[in-house]
Protein backbone atom coordinates (compact mmCIF):
# COMPACT_ATOMS: atom_id res chain seq x y z
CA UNK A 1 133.66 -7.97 -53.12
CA UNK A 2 130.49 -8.86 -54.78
CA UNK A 3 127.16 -8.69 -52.04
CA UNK A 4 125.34 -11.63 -52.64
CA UNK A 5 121.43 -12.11 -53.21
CA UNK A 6 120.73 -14.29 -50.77
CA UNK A 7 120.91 -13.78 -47.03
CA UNK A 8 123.09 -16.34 -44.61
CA UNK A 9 119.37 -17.99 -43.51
CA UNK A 10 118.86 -18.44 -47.22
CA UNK A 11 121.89 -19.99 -48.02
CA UNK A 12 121.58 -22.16 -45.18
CA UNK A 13 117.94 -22.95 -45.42
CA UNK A 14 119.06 -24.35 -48.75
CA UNK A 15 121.85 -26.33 -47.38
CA UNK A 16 119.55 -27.82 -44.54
CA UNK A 17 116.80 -28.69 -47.74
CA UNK A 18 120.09 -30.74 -49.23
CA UNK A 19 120.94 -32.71 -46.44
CA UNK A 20 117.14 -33.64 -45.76
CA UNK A 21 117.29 -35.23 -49.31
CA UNK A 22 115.45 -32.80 -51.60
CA UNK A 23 117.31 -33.31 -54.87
CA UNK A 24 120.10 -30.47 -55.14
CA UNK A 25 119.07 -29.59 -59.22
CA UNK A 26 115.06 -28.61 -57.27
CA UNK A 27 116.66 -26.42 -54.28
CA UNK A 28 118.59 -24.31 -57.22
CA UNK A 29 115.46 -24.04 -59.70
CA UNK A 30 113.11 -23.25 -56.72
CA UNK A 31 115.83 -20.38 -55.36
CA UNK A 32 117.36 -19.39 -58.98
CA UNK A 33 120.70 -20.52 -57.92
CA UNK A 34 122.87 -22.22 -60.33
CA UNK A 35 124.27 -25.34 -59.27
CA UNK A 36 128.01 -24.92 -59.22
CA UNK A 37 127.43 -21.59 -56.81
CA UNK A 38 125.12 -24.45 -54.48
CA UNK A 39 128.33 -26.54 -54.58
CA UNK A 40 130.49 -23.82 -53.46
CA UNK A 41 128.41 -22.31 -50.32
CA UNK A 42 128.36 -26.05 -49.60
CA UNK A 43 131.98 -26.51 -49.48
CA UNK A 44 132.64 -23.14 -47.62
CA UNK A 45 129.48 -23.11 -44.75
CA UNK A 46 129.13 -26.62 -44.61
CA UNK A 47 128.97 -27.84 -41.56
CA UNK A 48 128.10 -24.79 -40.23
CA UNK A 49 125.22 -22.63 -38.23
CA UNK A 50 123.68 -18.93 -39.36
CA UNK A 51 125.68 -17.32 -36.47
CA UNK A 52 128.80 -18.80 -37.57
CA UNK A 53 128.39 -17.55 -40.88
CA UNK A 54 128.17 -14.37 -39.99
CA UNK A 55 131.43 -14.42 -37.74
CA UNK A 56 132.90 -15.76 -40.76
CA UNK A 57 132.06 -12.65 -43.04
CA UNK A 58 132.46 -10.07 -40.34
CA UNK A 59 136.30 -11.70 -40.08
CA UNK A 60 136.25 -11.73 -43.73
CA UNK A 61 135.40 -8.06 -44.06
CA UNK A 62 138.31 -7.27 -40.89
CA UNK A 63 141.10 -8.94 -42.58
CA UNK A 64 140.37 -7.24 -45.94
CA UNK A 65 140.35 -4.05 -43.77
CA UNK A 66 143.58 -4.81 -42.29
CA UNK A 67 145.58 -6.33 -45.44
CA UNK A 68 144.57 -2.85 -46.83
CA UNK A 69 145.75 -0.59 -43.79
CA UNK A 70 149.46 -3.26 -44.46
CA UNK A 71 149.72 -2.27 -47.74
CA UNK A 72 149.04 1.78 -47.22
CA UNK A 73 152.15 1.25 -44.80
CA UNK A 74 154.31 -0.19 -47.13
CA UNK A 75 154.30 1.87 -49.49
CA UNK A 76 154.69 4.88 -47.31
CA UNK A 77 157.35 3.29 -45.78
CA UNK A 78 158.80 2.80 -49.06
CA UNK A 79 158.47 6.09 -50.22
CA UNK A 80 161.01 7.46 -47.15
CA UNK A 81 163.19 4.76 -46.99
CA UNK A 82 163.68 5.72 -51.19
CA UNK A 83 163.58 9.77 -49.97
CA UNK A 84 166.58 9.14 -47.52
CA UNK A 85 168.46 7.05 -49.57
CA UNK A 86 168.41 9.53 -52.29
CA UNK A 87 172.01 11.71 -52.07
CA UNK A 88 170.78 15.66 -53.06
């Protein structure tokens, strides 16, 4: 996964700007952000605080550990199950 720019404080810095009523289009010139990616942190951190953010990444980054770790078992798993079956 891509590592953005912008620290959590930035993004929600910006977010707080929004909701004070500083037009959205002059929070993305002012920070270089395009609009659409303001529109998505809004939809995933709305609603939410710096240290929440973080716990949300730090899952983020454990489950992508873990679906990993699945998927090295698997196909292990696979590779005996087709080793027994196999008549020599």
């Amino acid at each position: 996964m891509r590592k953005s720019k912008f620290t959590d404080s930035q993004i929600m810095a910006m977010l707080k700007q929004a909701k004070s009523g500083i037009p959205i289009q002059d929070i993305c010139r002012d920070n270089g952000v395009s609009t659409a990616m303001f529109y998505r942190w809004r939809s995933k951190y709305g609603g939410m605080d710096t240290s929440m953010v973080k716990r949300l990444k730090e899952l983020e980054r454990e489950n992508a550990l873990l679906k990993k770790m699945y998927a090295e078992e698997k196909l292990k798993n696979e590779i005996v199950t087709d080793a027994l079956e196999k008549k020599w």
